[in-house]
Protein backbone atom coordinates (compact mmCIF):
# COMPACT_ATOMS: atom_id res chain seq x y z
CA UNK A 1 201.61 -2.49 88.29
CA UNK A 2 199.74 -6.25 87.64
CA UNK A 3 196.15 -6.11 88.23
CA UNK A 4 194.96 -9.20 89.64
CA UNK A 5 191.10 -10.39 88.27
CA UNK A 6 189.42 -13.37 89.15
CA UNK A 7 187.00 -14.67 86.14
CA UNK A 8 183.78 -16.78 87.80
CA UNK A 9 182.19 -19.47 85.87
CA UNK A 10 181.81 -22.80 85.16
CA UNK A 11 183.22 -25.37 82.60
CA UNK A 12 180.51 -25.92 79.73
CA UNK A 13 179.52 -22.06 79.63
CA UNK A 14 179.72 -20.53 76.86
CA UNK A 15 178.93 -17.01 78.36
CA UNK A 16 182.21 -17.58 80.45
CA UNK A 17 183.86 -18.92 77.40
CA UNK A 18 183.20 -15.10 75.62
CA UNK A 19 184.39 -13.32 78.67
CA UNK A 20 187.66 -15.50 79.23
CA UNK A 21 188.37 -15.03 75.10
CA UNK A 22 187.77 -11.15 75.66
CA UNK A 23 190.10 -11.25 78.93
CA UNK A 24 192.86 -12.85 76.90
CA UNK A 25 192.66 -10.62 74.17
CA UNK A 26 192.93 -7.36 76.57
CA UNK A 27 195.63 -9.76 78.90
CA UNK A 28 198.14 -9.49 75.49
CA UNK A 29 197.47 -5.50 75.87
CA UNK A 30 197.60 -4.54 79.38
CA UNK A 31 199.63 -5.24 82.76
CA UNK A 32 196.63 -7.82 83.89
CA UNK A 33 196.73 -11.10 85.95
CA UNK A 34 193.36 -13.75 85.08
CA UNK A 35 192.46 -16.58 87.54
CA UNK A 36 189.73 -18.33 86.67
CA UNK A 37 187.63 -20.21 89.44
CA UNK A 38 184.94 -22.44 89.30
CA UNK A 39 181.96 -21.23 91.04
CA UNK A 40 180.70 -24.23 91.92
CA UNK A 41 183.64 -24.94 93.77
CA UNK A 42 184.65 -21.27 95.25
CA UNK A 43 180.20 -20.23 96.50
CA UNK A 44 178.74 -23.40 96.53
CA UNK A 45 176.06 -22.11 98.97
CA UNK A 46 175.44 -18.89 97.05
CA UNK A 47 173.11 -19.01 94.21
CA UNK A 48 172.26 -15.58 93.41
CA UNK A 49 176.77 -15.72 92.28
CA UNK A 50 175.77 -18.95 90.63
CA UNK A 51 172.96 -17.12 88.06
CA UNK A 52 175.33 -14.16 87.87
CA UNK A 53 178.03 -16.24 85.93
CA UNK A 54 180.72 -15.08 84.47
CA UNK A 55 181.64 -12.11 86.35
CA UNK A 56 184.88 -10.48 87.56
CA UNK A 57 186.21 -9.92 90.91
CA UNK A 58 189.37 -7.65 91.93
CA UNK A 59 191.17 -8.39 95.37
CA UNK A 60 188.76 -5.69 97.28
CA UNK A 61 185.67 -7.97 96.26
CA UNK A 62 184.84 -5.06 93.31
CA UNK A 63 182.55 -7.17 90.72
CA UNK A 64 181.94 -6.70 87.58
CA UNK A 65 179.33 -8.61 85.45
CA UNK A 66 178.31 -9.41 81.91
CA UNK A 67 177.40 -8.99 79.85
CA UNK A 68 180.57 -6.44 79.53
CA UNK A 69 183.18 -5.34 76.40
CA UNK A 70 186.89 -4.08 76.36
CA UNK A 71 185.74 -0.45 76.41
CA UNK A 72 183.84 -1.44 79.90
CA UNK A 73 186.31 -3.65 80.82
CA UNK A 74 188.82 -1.44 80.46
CA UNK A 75 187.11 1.49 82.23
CA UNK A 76 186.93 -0.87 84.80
CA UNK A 77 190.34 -1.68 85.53
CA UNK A 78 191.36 1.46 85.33
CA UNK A 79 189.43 2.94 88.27
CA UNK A 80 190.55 0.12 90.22
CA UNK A 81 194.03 1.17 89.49
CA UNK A 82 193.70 4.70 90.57
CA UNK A 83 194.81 5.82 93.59
């Protein structure tokens, strides 16, 4: 089973630049799906999202937020995953 994952940031961040390399790497490992959005775009009207940057979101609205590693990330998915 795919696990869907939306990654929040915004182009020019480097913080969301370390979190999208991270997702990649654990992608190539594990059955995961990675959007990325622009918050900017997706919240424009919320800015407490906006100074949270780059965080996670599964399809129930679950968040998780960095600063975070595979071991977290990881721990993560997996209680989203079980039943």
């Amino acid at each position: 089973m795919c696990t869907l994952l939306t990654l929040y940031g915004t182009p020019g961040c480097h913080l969301c630049e370390q979190a999208a390399d991270l997702l990649s790497r654990y992608a190539a490992y594990a059955p995961v799906e990675i959007q990325h959005a622009d918050i900017l775009e997706t919240h424009p009207d919320a800015e407490d999202l906006q100074r949270s940057i780059p965080f996670l979101e599964d399809p129930s609205g679950e968040r998780l937020f960095w600063p975070f590693d595979a071991g977290t990330l990881h721990q993560w998915i997996q209680y989203r995953s079980t039943p």
